[in-house]
N, C-alpha and C. Protein backbone atom coordinates (compact mmCIF):
# COMPACT_ATOMS: atom_id res chain seq x y z
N UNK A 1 134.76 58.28 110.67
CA UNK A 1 136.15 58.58 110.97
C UNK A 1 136.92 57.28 111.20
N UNK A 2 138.16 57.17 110.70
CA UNK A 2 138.84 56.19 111.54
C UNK A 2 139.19 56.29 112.49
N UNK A 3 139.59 54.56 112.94
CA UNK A 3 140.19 54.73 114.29
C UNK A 3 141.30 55.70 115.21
N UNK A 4 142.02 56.44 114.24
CA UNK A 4 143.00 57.16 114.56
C UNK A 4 142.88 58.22 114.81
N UNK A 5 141.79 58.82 114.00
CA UNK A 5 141.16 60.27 114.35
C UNK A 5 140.31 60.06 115.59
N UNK A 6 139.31 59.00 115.53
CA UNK A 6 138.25 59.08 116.96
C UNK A 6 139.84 58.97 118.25
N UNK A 7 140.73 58.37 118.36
CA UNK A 7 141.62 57.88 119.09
C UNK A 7 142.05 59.85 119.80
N UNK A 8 142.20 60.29 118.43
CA UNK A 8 143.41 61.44 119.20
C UNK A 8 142.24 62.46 119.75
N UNK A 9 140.84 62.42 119.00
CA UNK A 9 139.39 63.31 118.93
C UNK A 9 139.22 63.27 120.78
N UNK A 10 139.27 61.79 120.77
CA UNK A 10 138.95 61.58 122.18
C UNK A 10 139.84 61.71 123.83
N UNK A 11 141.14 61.79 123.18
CA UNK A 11 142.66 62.42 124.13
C UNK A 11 142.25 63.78 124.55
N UNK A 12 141.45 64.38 123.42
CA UNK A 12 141.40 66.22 123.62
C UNK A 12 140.47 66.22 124.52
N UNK A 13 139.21 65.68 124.35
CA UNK A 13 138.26 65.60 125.19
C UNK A 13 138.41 65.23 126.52
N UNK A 14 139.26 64.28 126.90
CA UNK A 14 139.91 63.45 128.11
C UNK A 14 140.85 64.48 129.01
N UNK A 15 140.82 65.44 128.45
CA UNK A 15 141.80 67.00 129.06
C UNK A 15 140.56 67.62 129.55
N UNK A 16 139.47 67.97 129.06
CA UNK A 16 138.34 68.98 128.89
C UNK A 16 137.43 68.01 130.21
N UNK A 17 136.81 66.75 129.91
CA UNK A 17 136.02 66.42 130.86
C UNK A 17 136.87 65.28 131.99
N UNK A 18 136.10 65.32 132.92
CA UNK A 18 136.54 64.08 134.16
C UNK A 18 136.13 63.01 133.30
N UNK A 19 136.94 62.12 133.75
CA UNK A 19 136.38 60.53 133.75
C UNK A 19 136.12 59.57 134.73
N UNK A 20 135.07 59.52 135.27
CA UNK A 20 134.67 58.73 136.14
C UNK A 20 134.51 57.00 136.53
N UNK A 21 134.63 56.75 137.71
CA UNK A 21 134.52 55.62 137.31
C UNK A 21 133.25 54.98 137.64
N UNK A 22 132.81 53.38 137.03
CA UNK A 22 131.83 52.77 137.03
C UNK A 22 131.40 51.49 137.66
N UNK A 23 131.12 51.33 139.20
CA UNK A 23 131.21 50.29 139.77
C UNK A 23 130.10 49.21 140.28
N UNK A 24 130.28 48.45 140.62
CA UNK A 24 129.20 47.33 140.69
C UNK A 24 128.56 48.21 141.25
N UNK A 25 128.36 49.16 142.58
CA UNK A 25 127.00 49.84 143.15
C UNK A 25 126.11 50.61 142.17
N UNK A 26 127.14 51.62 141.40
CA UNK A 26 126.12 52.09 139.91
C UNK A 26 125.38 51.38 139.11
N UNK A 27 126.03 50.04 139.04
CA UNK A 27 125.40 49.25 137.99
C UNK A 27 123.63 48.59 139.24
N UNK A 28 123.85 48.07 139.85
CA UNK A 28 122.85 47.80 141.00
C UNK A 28 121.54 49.18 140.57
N UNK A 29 122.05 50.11 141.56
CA UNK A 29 121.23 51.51 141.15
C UNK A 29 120.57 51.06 139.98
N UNK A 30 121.56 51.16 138.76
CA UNK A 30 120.52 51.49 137.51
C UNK A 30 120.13 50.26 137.17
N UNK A 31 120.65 48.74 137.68
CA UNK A 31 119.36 48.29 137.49
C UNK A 31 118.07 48.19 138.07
N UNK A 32 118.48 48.59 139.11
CA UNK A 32 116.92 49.00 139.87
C UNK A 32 116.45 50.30 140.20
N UNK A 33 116.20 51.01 139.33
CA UNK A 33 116.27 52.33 139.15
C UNK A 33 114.50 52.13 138.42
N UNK A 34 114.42 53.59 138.10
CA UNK A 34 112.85 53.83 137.04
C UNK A 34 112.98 54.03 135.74
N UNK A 35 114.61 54.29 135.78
CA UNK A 35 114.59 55.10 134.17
C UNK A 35 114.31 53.47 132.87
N UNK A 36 113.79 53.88 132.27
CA UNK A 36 113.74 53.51 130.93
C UNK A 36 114.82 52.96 130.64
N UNK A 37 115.41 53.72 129.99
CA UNK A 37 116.89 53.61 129.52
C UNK A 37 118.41 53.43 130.04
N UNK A 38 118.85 52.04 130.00
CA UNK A 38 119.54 51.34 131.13
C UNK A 38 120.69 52.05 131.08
N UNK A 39 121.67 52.82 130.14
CA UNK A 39 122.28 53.72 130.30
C UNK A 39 122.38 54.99 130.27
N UNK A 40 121.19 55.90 130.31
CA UNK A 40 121.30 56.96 130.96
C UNK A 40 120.96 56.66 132.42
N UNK A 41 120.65 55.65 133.25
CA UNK A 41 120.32 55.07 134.14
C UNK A 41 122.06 54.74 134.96
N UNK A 42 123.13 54.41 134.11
CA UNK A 42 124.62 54.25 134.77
C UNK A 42 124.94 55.86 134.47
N UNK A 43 124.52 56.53 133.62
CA UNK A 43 125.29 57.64 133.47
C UNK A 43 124.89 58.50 134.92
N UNK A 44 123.44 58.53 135.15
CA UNK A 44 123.04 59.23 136.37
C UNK A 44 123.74 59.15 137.53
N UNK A 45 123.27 57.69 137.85
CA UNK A 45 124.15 57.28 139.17
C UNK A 45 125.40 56.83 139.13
N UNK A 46 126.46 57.23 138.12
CA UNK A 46 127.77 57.21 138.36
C UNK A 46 127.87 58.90 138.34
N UNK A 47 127.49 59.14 138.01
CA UNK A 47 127.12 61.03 138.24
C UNK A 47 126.74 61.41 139.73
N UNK A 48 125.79 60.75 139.90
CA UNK A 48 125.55 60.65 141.61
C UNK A 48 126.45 60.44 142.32
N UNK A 49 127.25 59.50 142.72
CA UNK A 49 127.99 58.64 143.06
C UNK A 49 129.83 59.59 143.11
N UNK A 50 129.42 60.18 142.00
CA UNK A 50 131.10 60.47 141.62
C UNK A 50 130.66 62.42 142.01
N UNK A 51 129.75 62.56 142.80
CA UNK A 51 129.65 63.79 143.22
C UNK A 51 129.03 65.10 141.65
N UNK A 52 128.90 64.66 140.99
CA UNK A 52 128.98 65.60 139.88
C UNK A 52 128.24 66.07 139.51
N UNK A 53 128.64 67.77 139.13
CA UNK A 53 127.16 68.88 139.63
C UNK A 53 126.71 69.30 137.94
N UNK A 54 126.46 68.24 137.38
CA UNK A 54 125.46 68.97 135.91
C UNK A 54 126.39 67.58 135.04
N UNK A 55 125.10 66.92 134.96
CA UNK A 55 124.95 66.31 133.45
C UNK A 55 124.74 66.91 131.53
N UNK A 56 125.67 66.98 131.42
CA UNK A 56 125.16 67.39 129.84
C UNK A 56 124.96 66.21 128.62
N UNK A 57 123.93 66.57 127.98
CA UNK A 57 123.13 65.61 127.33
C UNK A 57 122.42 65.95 126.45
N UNK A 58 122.18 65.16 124.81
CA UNK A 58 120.73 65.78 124.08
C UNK A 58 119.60 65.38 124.24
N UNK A 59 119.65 64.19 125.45
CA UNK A 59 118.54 63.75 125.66
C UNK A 59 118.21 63.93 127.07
N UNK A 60 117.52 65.14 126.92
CA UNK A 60 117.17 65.73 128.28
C UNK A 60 115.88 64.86 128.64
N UNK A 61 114.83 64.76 127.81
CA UNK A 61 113.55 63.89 128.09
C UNK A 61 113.79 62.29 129.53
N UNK A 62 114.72 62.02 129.12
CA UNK A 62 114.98 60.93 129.98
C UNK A 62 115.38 61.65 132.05
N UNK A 63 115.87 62.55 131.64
CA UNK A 63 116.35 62.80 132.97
C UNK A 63 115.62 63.82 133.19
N UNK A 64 114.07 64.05 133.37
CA UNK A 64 113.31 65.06 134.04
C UNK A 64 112.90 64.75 135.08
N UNK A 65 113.48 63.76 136.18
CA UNK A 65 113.30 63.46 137.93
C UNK A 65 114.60 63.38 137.81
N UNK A 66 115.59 63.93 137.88
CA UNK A 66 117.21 64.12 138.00
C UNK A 66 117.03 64.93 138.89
N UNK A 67 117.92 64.73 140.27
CA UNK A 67 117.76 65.88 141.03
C UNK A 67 119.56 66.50 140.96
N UNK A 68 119.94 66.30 140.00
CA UNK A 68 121.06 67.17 139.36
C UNK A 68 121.12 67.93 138.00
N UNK A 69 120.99 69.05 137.89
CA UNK A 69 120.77 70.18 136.58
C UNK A 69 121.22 69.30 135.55
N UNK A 70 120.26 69.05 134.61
CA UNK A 70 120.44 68.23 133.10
C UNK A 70 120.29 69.49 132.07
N UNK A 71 121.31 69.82 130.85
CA UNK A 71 121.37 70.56 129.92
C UNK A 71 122.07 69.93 128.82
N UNK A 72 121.59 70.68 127.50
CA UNK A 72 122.58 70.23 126.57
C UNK A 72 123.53 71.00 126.63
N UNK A 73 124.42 70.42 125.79
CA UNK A 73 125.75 71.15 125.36
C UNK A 73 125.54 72.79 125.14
N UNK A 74 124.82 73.15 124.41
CA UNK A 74 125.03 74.59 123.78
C UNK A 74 124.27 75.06 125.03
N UNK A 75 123.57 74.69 125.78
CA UNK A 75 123.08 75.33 127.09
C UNK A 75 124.06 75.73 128.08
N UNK A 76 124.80 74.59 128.16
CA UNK A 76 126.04 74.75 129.55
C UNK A 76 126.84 75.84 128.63
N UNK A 77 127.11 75.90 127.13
CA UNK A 77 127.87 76.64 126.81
C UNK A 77 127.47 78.29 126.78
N UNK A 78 126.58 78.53 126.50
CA UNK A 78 125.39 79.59 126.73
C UNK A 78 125.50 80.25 128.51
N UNK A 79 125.61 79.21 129.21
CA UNK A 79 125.31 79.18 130.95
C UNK A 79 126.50 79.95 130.88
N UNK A 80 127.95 79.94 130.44
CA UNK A 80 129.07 80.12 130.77
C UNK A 80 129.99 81.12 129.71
N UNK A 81 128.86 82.02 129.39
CA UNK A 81 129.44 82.84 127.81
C UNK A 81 129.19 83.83 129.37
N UNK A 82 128.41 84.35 130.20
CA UNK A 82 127.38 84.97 130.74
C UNK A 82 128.61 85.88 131.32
């Protein structure tokens, strides 16, 4: 896509989810954290941090000691057809 489409793609989305913010203590956390992967490691603990009750993700494998509900997309969407 070009820049113009990801630009307006991402305005719609910016209505739909929070945006949180990302501060030197998150960054600390995930670098001294267990996870593997140094940014699902900021995504957690700015998730932590910013109070927030369910991560959605396709990479659930990484966050199975999350002590906040990890799902993918079509799960949370599934959770909320109900």
């Amino acid at each position: 896509m070009n820049e113009s489409k990801v630009r307006e793609i991402l305005r719609k989305l910016k209505v739909l989810a929070r945006v949180i913010s990302l501060d030197s203590k998150v960054f600390d956390m995930a670098l001294n954290s267990e996870f593997k992967d140094f940014e699902d490691a900021i995504q957690y603990y700015a998730a932590i941090e910013s109070d927030i009750d369910i991560i959605i993700t396709r990479n659930l494998k990484d966050f199975k000691k999350s002590d906040i509900p990890v799902m993918t997309g079509l799960q949370f969407i599934k959770m909320n057809q109900r």
